[in-house]
N, C-alpha and C. Protein backbone atom coordinates (compact mmCIF):
# COMPACT_ATOMS: atom_id res chain seq x y z
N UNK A 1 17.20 23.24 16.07
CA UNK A 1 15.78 23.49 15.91
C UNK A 1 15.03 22.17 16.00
N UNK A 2 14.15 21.85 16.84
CA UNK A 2 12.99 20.82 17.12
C UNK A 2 12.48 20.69 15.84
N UNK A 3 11.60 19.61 15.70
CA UNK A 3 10.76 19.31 14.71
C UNK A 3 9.64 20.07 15.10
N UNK A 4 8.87 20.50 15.96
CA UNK A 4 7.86 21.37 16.19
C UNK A 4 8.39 22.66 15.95
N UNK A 5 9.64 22.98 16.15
CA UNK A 5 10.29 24.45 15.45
C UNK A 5 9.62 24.55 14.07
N UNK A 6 9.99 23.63 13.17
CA UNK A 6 10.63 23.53 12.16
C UNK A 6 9.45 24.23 11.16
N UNK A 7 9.56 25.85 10.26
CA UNK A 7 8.42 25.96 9.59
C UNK A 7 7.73 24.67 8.56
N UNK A 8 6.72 24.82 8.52
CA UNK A 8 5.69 24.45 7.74
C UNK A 8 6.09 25.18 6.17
N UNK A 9 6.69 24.54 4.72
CA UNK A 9 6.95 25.01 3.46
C UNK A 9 5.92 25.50 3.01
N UNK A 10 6.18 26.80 1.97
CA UNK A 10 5.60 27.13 1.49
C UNK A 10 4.83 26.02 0.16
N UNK A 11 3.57 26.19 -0.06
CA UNK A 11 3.10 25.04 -0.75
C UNK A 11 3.30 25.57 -1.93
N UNK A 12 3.65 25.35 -3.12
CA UNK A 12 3.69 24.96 -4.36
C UNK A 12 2.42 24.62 -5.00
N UNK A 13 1.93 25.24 -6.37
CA UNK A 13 0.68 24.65 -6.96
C UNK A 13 0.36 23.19 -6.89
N UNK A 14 0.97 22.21 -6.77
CA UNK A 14 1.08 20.67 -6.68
C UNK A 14 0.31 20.50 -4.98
N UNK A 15 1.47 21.13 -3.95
CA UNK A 15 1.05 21.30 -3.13
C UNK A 15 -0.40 21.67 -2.32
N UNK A 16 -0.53 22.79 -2.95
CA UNK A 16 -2.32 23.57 -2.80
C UNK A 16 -2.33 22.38 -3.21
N UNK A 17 -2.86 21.76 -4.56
CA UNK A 17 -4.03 20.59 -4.94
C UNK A 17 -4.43 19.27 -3.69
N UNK A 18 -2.67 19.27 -3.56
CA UNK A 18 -2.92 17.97 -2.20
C UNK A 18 -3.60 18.46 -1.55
N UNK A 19 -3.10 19.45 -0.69
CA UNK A 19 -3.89 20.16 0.44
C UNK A 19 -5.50 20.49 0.18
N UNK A 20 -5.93 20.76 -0.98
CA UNK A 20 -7.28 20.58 -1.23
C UNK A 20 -7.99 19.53 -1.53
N UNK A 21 -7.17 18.94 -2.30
CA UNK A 21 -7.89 17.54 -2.61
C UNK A 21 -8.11 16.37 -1.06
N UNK A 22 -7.19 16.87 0.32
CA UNK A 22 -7.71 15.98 1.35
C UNK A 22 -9.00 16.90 2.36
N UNK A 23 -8.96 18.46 1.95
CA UNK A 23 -10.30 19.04 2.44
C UNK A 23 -11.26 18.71 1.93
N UNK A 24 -11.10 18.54 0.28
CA UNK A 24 -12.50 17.82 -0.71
C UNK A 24 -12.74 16.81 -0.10
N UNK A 25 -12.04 15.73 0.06
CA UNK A 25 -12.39 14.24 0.59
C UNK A 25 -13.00 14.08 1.64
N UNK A 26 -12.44 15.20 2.74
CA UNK A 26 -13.01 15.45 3.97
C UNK A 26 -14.43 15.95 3.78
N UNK A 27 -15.12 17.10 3.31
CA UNK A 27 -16.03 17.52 2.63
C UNK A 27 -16.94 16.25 2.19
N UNK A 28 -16.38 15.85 1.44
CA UNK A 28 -17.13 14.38 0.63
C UNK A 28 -17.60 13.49 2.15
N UNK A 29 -16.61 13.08 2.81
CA UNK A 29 -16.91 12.27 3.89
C UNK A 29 -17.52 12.61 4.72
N UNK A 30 -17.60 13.35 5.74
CA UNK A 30 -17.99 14.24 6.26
C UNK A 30 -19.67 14.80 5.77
N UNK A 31 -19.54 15.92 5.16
CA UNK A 31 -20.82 16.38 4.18
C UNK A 31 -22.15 15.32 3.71
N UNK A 32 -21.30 14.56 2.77
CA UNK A 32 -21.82 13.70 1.89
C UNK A 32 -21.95 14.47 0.34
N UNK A 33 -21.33 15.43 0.04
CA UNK A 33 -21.03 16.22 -0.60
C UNK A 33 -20.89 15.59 -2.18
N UNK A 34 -21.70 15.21 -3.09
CA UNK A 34 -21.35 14.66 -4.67
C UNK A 34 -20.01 15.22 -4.81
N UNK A 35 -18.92 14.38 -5.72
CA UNK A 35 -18.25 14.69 -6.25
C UNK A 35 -17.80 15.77 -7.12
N UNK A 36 -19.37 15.79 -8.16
CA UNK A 36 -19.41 17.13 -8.67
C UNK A 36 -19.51 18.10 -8.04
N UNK A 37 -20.42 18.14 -7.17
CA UNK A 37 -20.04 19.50 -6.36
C UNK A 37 -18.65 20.17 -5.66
N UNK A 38 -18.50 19.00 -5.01
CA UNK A 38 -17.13 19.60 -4.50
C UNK A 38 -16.15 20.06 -5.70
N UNK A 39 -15.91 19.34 -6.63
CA UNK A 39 -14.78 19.64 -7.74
C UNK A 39 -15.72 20.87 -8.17
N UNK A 40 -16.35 21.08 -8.52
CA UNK A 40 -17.33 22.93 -8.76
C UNK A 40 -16.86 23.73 -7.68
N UNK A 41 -17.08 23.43 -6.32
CA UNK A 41 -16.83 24.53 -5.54
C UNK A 41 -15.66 24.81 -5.29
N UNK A 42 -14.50 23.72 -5.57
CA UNK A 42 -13.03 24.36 -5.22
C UNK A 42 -12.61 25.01 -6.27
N UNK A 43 -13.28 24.22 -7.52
CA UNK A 43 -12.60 25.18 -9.28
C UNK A 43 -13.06 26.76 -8.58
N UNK A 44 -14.41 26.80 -8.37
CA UNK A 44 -15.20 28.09 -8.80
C UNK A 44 -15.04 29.12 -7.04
N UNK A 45 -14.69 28.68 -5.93
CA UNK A 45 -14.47 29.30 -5.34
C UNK A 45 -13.69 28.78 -3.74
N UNK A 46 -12.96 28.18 -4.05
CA UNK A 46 -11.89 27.80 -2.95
C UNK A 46 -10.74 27.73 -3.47
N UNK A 47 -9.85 27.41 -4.22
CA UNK A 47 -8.99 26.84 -4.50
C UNK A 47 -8.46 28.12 -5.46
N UNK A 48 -7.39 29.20 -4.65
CA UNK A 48 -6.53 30.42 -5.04
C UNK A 48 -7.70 31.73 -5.04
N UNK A 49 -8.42 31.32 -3.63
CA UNK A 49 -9.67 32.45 -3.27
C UNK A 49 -9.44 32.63 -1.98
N UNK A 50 -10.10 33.47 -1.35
CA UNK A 50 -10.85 33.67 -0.02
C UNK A 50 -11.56 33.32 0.98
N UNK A 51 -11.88 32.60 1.18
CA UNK A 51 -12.93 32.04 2.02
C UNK A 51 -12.90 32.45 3.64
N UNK A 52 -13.85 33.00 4.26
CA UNK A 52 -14.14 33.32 5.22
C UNK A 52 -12.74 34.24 6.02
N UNK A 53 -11.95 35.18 5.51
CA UNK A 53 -10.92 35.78 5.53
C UNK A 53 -9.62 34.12 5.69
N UNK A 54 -9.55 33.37 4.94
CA UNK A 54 -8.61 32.56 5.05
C UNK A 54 -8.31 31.96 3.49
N UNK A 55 -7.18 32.87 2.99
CA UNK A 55 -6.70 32.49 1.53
C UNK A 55 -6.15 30.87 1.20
N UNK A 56 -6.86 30.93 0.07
CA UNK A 56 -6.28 29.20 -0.63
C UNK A 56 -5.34 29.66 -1.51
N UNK A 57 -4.28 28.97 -1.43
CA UNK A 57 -3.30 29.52 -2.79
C UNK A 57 -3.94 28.66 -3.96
N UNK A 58 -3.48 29.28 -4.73
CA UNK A 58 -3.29 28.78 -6.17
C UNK A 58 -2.88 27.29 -6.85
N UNK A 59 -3.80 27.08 -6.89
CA UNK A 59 -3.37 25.25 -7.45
C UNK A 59 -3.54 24.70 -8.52
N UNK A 60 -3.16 23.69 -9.23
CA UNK A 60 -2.63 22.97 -10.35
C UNK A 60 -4.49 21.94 -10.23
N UNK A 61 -5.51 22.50 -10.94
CA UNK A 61 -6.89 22.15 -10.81
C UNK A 61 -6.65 20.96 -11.73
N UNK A 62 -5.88 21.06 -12.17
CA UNK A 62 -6.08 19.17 -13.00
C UNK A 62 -5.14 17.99 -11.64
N UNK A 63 -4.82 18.40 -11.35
CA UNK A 63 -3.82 17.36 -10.30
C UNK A 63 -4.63 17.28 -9.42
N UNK A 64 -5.28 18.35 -8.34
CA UNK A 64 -6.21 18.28 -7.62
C UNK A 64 -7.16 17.37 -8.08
N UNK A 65 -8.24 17.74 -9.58
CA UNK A 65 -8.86 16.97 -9.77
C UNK A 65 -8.63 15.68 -9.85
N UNK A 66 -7.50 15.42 -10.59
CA UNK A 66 -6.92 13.58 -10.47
C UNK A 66 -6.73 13.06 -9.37
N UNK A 67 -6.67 13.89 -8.18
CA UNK A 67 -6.26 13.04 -6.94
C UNK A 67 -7.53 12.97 -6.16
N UNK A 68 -8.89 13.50 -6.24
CA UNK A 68 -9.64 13.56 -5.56
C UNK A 68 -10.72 12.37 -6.82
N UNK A 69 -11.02 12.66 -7.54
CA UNK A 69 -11.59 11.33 -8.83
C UNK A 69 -10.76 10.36 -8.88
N UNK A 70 -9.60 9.96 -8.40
CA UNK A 70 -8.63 9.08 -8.39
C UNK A 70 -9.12 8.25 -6.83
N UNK A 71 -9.35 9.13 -6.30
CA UNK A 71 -9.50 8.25 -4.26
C UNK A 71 -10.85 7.80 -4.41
N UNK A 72 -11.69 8.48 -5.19
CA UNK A 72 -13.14 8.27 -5.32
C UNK A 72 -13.69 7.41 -5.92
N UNK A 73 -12.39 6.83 -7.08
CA UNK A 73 -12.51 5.97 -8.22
C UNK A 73 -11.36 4.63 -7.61
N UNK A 74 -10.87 4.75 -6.69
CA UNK A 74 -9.95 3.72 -5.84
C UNK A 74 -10.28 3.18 -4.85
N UNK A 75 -11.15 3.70 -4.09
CA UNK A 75 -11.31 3.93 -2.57
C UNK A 75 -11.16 2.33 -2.09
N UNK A 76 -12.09 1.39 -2.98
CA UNK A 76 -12.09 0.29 -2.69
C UNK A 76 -10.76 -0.80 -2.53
N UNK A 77 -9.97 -0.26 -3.37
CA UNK A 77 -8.30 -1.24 -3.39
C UNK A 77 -7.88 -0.21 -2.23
N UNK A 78 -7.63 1.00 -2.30
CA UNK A 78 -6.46 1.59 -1.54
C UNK A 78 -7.28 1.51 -0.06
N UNK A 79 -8.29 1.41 0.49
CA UNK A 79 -8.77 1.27 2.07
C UNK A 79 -8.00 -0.05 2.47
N UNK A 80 -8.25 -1.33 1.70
CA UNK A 80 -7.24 -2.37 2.28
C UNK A 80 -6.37 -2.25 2.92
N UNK A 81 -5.66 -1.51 1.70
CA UNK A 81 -3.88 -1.41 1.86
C UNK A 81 -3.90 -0.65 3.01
N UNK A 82 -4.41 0.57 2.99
CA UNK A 82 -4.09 1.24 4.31
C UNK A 82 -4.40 0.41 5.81
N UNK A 83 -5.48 0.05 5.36
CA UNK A 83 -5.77 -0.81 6.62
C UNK A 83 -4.48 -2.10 7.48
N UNK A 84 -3.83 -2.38 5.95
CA UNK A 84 -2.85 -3.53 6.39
C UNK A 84 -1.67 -2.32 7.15
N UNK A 85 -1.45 -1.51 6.49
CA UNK A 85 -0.44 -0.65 7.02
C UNK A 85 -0.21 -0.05 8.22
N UNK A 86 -1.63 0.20 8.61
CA UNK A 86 -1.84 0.91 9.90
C UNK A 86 -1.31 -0.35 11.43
N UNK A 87 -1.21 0.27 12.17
CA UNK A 87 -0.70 -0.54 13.50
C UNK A 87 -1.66 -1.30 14.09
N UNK A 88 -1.55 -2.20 14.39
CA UNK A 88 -2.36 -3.52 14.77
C UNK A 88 -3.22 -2.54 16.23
N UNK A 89 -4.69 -2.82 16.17
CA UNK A 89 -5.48 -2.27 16.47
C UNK A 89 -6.33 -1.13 16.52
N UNK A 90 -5.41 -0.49 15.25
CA UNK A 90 -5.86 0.94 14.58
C UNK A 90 -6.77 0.59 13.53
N UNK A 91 -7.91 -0.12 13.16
CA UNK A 91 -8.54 -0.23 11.75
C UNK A 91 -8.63 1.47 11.05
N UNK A 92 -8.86 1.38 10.16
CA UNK A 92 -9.31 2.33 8.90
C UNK A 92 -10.08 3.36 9.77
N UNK A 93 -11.30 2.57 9.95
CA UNK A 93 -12.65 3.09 10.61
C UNK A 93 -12.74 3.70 11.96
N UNK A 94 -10.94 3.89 12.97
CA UNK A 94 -11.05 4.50 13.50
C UNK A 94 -10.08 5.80 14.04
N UNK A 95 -9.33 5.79 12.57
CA UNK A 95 -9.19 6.90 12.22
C UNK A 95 -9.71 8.37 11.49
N UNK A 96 -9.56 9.42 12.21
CA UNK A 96 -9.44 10.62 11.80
C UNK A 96 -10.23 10.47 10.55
N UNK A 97 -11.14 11.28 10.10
CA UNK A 97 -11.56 11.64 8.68
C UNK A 97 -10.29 12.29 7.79
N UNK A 98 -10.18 13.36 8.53
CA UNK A 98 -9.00 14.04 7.65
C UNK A 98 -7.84 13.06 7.30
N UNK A 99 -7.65 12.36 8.67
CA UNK A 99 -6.52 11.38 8.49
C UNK A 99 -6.17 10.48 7.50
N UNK A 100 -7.76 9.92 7.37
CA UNK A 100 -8.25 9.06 6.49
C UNK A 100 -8.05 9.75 4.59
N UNK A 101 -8.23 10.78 4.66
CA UNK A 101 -8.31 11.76 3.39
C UNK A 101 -7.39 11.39 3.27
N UNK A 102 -5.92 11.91 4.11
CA UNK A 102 -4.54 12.24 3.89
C UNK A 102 -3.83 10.82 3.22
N UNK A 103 -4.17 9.49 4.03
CA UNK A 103 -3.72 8.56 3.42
C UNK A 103 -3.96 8.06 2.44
N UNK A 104 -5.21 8.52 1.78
CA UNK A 104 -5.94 7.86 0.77
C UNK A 104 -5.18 8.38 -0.38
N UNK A 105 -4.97 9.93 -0.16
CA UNK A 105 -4.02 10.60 -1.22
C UNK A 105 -2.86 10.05 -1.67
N UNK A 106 -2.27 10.30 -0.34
CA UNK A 106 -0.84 9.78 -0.76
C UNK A 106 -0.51 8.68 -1.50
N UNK A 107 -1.60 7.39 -0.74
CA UNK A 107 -1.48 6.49 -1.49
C UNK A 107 -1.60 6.26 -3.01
N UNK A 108 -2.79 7.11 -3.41
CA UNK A 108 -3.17 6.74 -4.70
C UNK A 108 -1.97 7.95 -5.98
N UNK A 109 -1.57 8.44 -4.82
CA UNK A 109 -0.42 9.35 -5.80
C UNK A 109 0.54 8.59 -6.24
N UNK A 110 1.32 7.61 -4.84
CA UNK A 110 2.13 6.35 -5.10
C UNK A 110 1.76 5.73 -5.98
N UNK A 111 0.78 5.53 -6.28
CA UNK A 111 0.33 4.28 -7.04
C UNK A 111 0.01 4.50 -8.30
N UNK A 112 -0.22 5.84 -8.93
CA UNK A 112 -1.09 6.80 -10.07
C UNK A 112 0.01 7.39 -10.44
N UNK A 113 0.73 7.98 -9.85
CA UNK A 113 1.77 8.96 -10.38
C UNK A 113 3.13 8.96 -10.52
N UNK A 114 3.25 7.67 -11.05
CA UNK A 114 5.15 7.38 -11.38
C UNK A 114 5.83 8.19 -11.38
N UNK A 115 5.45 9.47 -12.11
CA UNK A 115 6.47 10.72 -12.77
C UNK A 115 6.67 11.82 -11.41
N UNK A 116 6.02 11.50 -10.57
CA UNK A 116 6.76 12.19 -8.70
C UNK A 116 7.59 11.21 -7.92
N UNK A 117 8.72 11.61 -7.82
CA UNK A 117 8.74 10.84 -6.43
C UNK A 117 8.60 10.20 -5.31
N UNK A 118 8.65 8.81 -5.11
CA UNK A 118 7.96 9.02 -4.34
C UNK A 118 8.23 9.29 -2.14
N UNK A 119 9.65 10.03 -2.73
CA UNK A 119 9.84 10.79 -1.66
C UNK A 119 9.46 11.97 -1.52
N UNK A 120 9.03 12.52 -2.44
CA UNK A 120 8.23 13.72 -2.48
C UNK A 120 7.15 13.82 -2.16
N UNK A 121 6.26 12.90 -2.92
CA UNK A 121 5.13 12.44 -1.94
C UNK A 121 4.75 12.20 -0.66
N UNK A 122 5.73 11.88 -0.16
CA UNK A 122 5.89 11.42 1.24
C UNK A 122 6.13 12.68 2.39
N UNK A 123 6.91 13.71 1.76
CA UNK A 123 7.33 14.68 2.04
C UNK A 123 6.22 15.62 2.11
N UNK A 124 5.67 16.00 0.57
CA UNK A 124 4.47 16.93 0.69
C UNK A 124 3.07 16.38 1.85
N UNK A 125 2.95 15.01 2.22
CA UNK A 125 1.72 14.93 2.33
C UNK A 125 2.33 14.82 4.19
N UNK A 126 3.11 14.50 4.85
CA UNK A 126 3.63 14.81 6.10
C UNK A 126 3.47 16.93 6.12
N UNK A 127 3.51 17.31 5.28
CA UNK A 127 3.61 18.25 5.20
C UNK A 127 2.20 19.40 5.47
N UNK A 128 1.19 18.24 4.30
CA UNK A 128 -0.22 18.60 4.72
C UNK A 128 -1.14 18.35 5.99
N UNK A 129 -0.45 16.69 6.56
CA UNK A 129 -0.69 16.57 7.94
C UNK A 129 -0.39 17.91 8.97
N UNK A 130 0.95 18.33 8.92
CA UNK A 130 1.28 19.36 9.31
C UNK A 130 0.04 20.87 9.97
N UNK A 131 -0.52 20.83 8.52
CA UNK A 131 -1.24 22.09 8.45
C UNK A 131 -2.77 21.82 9.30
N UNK A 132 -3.01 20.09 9.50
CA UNK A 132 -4.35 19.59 10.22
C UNK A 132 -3.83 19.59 11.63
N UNK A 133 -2.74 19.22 11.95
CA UNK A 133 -2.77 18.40 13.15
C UNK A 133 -1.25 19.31 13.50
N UNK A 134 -0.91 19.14 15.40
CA UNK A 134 -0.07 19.55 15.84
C UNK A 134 0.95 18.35 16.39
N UNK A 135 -0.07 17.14 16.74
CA UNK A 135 0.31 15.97 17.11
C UNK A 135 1.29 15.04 16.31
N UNK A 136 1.19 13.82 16.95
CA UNK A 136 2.18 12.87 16.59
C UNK A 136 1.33 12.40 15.14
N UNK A 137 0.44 13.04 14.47
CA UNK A 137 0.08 12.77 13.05
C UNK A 137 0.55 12.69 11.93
N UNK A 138 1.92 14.34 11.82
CA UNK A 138 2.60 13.64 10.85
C UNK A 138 3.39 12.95 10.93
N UNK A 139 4.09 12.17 11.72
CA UNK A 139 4.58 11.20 11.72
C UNK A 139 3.90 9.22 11.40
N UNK A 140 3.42 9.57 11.80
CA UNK A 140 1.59 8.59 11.24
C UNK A 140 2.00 8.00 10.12
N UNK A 141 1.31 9.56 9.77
CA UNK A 141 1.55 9.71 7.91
C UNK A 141 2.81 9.63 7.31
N UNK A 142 3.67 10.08 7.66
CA UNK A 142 5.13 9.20 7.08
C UNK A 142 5.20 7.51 7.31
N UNK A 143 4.98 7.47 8.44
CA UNK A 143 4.87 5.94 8.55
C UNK A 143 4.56 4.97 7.84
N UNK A 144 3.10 5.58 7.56
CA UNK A 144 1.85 4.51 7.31
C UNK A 144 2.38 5.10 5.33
N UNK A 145 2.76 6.02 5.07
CA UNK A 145 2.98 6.13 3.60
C UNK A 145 4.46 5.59 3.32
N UNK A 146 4.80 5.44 4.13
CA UNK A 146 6.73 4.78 3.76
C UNK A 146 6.19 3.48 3.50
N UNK A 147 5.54 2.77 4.11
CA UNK A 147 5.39 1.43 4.61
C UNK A 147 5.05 1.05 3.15
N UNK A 148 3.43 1.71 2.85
CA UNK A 148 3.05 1.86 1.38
C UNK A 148 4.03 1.88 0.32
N UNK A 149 5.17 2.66 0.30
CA UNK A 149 5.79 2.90 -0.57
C UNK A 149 6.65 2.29 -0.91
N UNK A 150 7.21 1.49 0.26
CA UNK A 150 7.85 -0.26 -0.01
C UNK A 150 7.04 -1.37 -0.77
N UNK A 151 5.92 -1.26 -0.61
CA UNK A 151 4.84 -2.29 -1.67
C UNK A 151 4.51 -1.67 -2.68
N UNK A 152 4.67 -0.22 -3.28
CA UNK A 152 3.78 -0.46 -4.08
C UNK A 152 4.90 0.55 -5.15
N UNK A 153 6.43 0.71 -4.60
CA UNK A 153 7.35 1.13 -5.51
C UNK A 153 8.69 0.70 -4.49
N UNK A 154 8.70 -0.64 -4.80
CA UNK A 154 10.28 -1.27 -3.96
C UNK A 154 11.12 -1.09 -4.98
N UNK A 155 11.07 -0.76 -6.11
CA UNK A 155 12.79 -0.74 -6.69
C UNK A 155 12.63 0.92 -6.24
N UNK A 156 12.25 2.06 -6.14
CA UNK A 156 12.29 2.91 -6.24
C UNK A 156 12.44 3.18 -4.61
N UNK A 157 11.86 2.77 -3.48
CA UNK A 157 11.95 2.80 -1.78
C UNK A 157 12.86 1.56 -1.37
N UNK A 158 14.36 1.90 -0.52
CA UNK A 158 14.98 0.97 -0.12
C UNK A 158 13.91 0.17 0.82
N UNK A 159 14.51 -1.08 1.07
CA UNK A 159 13.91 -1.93 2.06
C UNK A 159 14.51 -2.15 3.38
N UNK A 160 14.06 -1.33 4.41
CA UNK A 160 14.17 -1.62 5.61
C UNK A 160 13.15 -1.30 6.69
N UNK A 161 13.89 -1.81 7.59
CA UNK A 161 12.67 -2.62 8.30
C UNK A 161 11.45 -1.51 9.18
N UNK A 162 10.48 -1.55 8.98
CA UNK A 162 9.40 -0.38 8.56
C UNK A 162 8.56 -0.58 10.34
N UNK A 163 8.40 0.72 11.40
CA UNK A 163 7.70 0.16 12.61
C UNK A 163 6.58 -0.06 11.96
N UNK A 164 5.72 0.40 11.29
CA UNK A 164 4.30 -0.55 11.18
C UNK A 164 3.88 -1.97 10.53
N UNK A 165 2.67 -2.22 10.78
CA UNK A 165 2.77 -3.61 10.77
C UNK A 165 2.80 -3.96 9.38
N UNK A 166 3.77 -5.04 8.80
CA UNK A 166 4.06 -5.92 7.33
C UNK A 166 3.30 -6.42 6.98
């Protein structure tokens, strides 16, 4: 079975939150959407609802919320990092919005959330790329979050030698 075979996992409440918390961000960026609002509209009607015949599962609304007040309350340290991570002539600024969401997450999960893995992390959020993009994106996003995950949890990520840039 190909990697384009390969289903897309069922998401897990942890899961939904990622997956919402990089549509919020998107929303936020995009929109210009207050914070409060968005965290209102996914509590009160996106997030394990309906929307426009397309169901949200059920999600873990405090994790969601920590990861989306967490990127919002980071944005400024974790854009660097990503920026160093990304491949020499890719800045920040000209990537993908969503793209941009996706890394911001992951990162600040690495960095916020000791008590996950952070191969799991890595795993779920290739995973959420998945559900945006058909392209060579999630792979991106493994990339550009492995790379991360050597700086910012090396006893926990072996060290070897990473294609994006050091």
């Amino acid at each position: 079975m190909s990697e384009q075979d390969k289903p897309v996992r069922t998401a897990n409440q942890r899961g939904s939150a990622r997956l919402g918390a990089v549509q919020a961000l998107y929303q936020m960026d995009i929109g210009g959407t207050p914070l409060t609002n968005v965290l209102q509209e996914f509590e009160l009607y996106r997030l394990g609802k309906e929307v426009d015949e397309e169901l949200y599962l059920p999600a873990d609304f405090d994790y969601f919320k920590d990861l989306v007040c967490g990127v919002v309350r980071e944005q400024r340290t974790l854009d660097p990092m990503i920026h160093f991570a990304l491949e020499k002539g890719w800045p920040l600024a000209r990537i993908d919005s969503t793209m941009r969401a996706l890394l911001r997450c992951g990162l600040y999960e690495l960095e916020s959330r000791k008590d996950v893995p952070a191969a799991v992390i890595l795993t779920e959020y290739v995973d959420v790329a998945k559900a945006f993009f058909e392209g060579e994106e999630p792979r991106m996003v493994n990339g550009v979050l492995d790379a991360l995950a050597r700086k910012v949890r090396p006893d926990e990520v072996k060290h070897k030698p990473s294609a994006t840039k050091q």
